[in-house]
Protein backbone atom coordinates (compact mmCIF):
# COMPACT_ATOMS: atom_id res chain seq x y z
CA UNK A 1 126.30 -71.03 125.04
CA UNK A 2 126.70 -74.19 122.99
CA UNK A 3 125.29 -77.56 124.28
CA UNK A 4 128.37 -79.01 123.15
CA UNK A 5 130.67 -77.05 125.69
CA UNK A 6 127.76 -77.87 128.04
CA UNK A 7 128.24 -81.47 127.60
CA UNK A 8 132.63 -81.03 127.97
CA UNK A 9 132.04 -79.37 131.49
CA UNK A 10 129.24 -82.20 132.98
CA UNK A 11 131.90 -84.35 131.66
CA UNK A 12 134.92 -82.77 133.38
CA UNK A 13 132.71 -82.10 136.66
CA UNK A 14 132.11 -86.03 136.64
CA UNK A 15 135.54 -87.15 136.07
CA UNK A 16 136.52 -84.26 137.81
CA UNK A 17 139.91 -84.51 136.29
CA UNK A 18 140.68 -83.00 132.87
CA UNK A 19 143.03 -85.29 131.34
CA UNK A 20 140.14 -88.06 132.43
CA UNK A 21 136.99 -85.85 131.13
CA UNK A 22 139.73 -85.54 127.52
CA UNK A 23 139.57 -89.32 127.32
CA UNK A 24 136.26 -89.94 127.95
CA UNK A 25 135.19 -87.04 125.16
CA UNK A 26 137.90 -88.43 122.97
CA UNK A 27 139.15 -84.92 122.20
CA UNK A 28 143.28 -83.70 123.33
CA UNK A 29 143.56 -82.38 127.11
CA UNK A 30 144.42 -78.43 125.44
CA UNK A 31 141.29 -78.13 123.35
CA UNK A 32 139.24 -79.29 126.20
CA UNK A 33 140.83 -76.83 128.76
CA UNK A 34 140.63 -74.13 126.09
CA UNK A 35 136.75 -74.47 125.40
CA UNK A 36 136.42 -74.75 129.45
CA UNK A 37 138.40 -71.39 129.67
CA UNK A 38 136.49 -69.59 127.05
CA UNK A 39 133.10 -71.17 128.89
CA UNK A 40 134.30 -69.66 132.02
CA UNK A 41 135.28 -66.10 130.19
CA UNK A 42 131.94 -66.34 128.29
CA UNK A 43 129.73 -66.50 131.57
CA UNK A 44 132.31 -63.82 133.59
CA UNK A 45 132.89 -66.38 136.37
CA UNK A 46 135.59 -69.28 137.68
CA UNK A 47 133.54 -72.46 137.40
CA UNK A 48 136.59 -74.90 138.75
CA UNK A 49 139.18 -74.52 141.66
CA UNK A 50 141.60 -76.45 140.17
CA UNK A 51 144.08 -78.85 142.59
CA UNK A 52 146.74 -80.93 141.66
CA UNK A 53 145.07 -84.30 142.00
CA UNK A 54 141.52 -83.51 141.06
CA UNK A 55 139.50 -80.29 139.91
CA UNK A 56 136.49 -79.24 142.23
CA UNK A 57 133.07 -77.47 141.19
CA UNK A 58 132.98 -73.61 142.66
CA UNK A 59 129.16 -72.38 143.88
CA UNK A 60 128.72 -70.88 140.35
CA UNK A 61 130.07 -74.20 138.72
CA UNK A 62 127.68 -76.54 140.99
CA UNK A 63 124.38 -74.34 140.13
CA UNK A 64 125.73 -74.27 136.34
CA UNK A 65 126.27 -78.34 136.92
CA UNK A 66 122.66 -78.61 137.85
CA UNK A 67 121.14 -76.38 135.05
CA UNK A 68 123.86 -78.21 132.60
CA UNK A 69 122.01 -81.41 133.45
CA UNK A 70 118.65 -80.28 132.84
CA UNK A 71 119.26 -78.28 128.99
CA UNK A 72 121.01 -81.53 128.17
CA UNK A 73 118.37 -83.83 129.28
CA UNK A 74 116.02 -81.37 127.54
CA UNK A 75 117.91 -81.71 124.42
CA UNK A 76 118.21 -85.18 124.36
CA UNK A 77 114.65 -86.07 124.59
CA UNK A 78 113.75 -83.53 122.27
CA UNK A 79 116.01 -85.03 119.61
CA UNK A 80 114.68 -88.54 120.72
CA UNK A 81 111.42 -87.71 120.20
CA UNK A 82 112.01 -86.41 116.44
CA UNK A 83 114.59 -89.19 115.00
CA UNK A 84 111.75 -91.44 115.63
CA UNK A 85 110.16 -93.58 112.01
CA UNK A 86 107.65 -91.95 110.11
CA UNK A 87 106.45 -95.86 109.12
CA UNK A 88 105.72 -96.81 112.87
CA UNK A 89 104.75 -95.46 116.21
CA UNK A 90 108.38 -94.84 118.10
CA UNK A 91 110.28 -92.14 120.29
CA UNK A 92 110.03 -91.99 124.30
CA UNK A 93 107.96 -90.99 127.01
CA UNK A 94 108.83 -89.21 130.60
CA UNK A 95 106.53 -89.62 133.55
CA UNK A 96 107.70 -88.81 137.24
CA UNK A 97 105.16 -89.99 140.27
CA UNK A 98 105.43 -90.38 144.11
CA UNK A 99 105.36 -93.77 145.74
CA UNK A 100 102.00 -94.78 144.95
CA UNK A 101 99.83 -97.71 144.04
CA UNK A 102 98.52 -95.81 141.27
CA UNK A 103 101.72 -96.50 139.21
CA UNK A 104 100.40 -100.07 138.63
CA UNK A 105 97.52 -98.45 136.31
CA UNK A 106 100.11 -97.17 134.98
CA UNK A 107 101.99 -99.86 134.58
CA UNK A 108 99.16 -101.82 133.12
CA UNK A 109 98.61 -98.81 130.87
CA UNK A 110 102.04 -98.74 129.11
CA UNK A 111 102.39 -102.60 128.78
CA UNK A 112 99.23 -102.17 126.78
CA UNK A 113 100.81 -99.25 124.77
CA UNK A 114 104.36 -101.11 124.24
CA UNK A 115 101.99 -104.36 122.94
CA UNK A 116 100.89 -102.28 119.74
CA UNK A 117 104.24 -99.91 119.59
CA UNK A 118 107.00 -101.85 120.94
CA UNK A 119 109.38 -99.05 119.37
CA UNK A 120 108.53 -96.60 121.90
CA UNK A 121 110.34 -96.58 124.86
CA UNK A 122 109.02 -94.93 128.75
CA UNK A 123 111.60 -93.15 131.25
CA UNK A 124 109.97 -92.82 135.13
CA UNK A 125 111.38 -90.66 137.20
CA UNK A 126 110.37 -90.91 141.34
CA UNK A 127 109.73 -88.08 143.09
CA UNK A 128 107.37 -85.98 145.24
CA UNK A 129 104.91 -83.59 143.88
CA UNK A 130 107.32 -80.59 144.49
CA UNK A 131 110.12 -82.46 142.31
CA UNK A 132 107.59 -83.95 139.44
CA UNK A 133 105.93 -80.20 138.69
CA UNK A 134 109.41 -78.66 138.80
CA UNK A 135 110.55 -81.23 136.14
CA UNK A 136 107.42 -80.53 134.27
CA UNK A 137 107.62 -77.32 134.21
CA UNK A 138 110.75 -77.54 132.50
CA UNK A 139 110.04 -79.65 130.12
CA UNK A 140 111.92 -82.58 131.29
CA UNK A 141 108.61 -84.84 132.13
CA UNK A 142 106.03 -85.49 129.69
CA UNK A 143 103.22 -86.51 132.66
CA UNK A 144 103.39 -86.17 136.31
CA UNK A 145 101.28 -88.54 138.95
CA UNK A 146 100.32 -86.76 142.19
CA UNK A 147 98.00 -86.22 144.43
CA UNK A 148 94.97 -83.99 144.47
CA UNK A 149 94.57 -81.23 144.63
CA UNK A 150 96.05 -79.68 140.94
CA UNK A 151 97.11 -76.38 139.99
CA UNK A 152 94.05 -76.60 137.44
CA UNK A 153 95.83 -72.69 136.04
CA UNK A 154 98.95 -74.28 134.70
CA UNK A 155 97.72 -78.20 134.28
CA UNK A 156 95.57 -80.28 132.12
CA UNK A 157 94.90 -83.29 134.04
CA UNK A 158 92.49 -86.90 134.59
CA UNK A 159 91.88 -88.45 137.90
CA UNK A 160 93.51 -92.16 138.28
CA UNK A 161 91.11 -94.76 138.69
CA UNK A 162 92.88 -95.25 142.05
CA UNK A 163 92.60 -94.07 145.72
CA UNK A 164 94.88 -94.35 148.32
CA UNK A 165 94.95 -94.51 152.04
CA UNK A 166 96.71 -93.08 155.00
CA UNK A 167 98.02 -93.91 157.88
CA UNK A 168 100.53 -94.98 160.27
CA UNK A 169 103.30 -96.74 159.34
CA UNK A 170 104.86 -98.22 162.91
CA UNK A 171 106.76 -101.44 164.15
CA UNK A 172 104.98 -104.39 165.15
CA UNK A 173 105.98 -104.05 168.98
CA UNK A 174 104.87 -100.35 169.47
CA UNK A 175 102.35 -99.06 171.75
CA UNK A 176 100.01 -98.24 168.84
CA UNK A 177 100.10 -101.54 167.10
CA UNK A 178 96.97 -102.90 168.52
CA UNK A 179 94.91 -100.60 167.73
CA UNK A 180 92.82 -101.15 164.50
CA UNK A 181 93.09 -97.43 163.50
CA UNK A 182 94.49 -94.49 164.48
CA UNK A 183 92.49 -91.37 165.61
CA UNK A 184 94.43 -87.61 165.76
CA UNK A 185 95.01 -87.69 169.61
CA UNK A 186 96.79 -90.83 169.51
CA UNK A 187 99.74 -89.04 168.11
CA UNK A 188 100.12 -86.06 169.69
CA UNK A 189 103.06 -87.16 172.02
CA UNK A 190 104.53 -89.36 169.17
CA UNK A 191 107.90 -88.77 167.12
CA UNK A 192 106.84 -88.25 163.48
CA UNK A 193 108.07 -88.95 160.18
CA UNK A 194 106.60 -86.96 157.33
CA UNK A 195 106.32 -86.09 153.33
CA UNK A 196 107.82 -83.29 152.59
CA UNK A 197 105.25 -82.30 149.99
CA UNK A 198 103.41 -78.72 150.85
CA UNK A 199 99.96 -80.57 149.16
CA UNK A 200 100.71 -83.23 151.77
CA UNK A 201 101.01 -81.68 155.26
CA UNK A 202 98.36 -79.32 154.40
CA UNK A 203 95.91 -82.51 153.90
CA UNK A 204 97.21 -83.83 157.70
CA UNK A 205 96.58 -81.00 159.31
CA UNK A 206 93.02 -80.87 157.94
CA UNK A 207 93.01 -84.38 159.27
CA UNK A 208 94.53 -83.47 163.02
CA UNK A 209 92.70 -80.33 163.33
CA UNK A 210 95.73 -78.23 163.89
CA UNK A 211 98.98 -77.47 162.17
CA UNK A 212 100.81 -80.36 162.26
CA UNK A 213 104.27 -78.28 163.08
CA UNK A 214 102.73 -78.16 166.43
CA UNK A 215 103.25 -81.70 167.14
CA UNK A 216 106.56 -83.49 167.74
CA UNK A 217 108.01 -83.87 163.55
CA UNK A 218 111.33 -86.20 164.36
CA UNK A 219 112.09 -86.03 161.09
CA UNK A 220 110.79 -85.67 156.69
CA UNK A 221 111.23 -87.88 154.25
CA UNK A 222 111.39 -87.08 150.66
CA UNK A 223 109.80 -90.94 149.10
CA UNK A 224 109.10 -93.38 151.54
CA UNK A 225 111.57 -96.76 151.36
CA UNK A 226 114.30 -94.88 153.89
CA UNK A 227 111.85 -93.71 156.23
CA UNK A 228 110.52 -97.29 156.44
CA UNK A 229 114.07 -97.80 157.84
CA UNK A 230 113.99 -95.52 160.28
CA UNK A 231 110.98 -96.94 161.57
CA UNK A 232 112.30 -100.09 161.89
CA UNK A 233 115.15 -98.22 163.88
CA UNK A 234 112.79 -97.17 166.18
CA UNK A 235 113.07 -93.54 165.49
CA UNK A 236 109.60 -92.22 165.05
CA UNK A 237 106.20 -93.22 163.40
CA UNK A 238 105.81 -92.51 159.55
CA UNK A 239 102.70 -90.57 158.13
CA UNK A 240 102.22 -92.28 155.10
CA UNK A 241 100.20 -94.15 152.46
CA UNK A 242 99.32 -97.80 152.31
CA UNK A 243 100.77 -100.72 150.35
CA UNK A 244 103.98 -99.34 149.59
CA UNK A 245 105.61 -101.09 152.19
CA UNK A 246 105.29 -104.59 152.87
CA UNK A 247 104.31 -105.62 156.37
CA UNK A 248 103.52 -109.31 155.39
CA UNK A 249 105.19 -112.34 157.00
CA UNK A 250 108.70 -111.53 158.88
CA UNK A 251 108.36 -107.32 158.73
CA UNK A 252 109.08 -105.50 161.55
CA UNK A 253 106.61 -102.98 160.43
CA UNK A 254 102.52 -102.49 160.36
CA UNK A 255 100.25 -99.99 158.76
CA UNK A 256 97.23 -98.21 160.69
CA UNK A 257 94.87 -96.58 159.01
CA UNK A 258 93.84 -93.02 159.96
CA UNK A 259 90.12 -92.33 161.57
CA UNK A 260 88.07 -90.60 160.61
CA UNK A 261 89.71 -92.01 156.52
CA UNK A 262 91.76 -89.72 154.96
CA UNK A 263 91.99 -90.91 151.18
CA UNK A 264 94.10 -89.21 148.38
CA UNK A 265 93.06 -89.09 145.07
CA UNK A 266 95.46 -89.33 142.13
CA UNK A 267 95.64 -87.16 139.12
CA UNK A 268 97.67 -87.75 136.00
CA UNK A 269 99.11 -84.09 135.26
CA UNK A 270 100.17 -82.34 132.05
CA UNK A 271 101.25 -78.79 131.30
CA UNK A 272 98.82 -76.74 129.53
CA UNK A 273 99.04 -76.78 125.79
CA UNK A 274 101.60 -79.47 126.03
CA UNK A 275 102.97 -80.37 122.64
CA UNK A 276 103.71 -84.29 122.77
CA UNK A 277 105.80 -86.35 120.88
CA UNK A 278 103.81 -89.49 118.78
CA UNK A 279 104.76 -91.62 121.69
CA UNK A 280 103.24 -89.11 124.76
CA UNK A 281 99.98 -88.74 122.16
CA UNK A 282 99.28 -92.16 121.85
CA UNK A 283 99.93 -92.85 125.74
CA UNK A 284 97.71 -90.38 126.90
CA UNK A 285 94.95 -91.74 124.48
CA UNK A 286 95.50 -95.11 125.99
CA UNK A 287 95.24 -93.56 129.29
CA UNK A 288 92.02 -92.02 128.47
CA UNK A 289 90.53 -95.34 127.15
CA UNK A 290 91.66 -97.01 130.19
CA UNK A 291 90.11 -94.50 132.63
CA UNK A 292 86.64 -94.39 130.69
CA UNK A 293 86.61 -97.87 130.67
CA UNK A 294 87.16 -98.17 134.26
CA UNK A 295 84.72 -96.08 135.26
């Protein structure tokens, strides 16, 4: 399978239209719908239901869509990452991480990278532990931030100079707002809004001293802005960690912290005998420096 018919049918499933996907590839409307056919005869399987406004994905052609994406992606940073100058320090660098205050050492880190290469470039990518080690795994991430504990059999890994807290993220007017912290049984009666993340609800329920399915979950969230909304709407109270939503000034919204503390570590993840561009070498060596001289 060529990466060039790969890149004709993400291009024909985005305009979904073939005479539009033809234009936008600057190729004629019969080559195009002859390479899709032979795609479609190659893999043994209809990957369009084609209509006579628009063309629609079928089940095969939305899971080849979504596998399209990531081989392209793939390929693309690959070739980034070796048309870079011999003569200076260039190419790009992929890092995925939850909402966490440990992305402003990170922050700090690559500002301190792009002052002595400004020729390399950084992509971040938000997600939730599942989503970042998925994305490493394939290849399309360079480094991953999360939260401990790490799958020390399949990643190398250094923990962030940086701790987080949890809590309760609630409105201002709720019954829970006075108190200075919350304790396990003041939610067991209380909608909940939580992560997602396996890592995650295993660490509350180490914290509540019982699975946490067993109390009343109103709903998950997958990063934490749109719960914050929900909140606001009155809908439930959000497990969460602090500072990533402001509560200052005219907010609607407070943040308890847990008791007894519950604080999260961060790790900055790699696959095992990862082989990094110039640009992921000299970032992780920063990284390094910055941690050890931190500590």
């Amino acid at each position: 399978m060529e990466i060039r018919l790969l890149r004709y049918f993400i291009a024909v499933a985005n305009q979904q239209s073939i005479s539009g996907a033809a234009q936008y590839l600057h190729i004629s409307q019969p080559t195009l719908s002859r390479q899709l056919s032979d795609l479609e005869a190659e893999l043994g399987t209809p990957l369009f239901t084609r209509g006579n406004r628009k063309i629609t994905l079928t089940t095969e052609g939305m899971f080849l869509l979504r596998k399209a994406k990531e081989i392209v992606d793939l390929v693309d940073k690959t070739e980034a990452n070796f048309n870079q100058s011999t003569e200076m320090i260039s190419g790009e660098i992929y890092i995925g991480g939850g909402e966490t205050e440990a992305m402003r050492f990170i922050g700090q880190t690559l500002k301190e990278l792009l002052q002595n290469h400004p020729a390399v470039q950084f992509h971040l990518y938000s997600g939730n532990a599942d989503d970042i080690t998925d994305k490493l795994d394939s290849g399309l991430l360079d480094f991953g931030i999360v939260i401990e504990p790490t799958d020390k059999q399949k990643y190398d890994y250094m923990q962030l100079p940086a701790t987080d807290t949890w809590g309760v993220l609630m409105r201002k007017d709720s019954p829970l707002a006075t108190k200075e912290f919350i304790q396990p049984t003041d939610l067991i009666d209380k909608p909940l809004l939580i992560s997602r993340q396996t890592t995650v609800e295993n660490e509350l329920t180490g914290w509540l001293g019982q699975d946490i399915k067993n109390l009343n979950i109103a709903g998950t969230y997958n990063l934490l802005y749109n719960a914050a909304i929900m909140v606001e709407e009155n809908l439930g109270y959000a497990l969460c960690l602090d500072k990533l939503i402001n509560t200052s000034g005219d907010s609607l919204l407070c943040f308890k912290p847990f008791h007894p503390r519950l604080k999260a570590n961060l790790n900055i993840i790699w696959k095992k005998h990862q082989v990094f561009s110039q640009a992921a070498s000299r970032f992780l060596e920063q990284i390094r420096y910055n941690i050890e001289k931190s500590n």
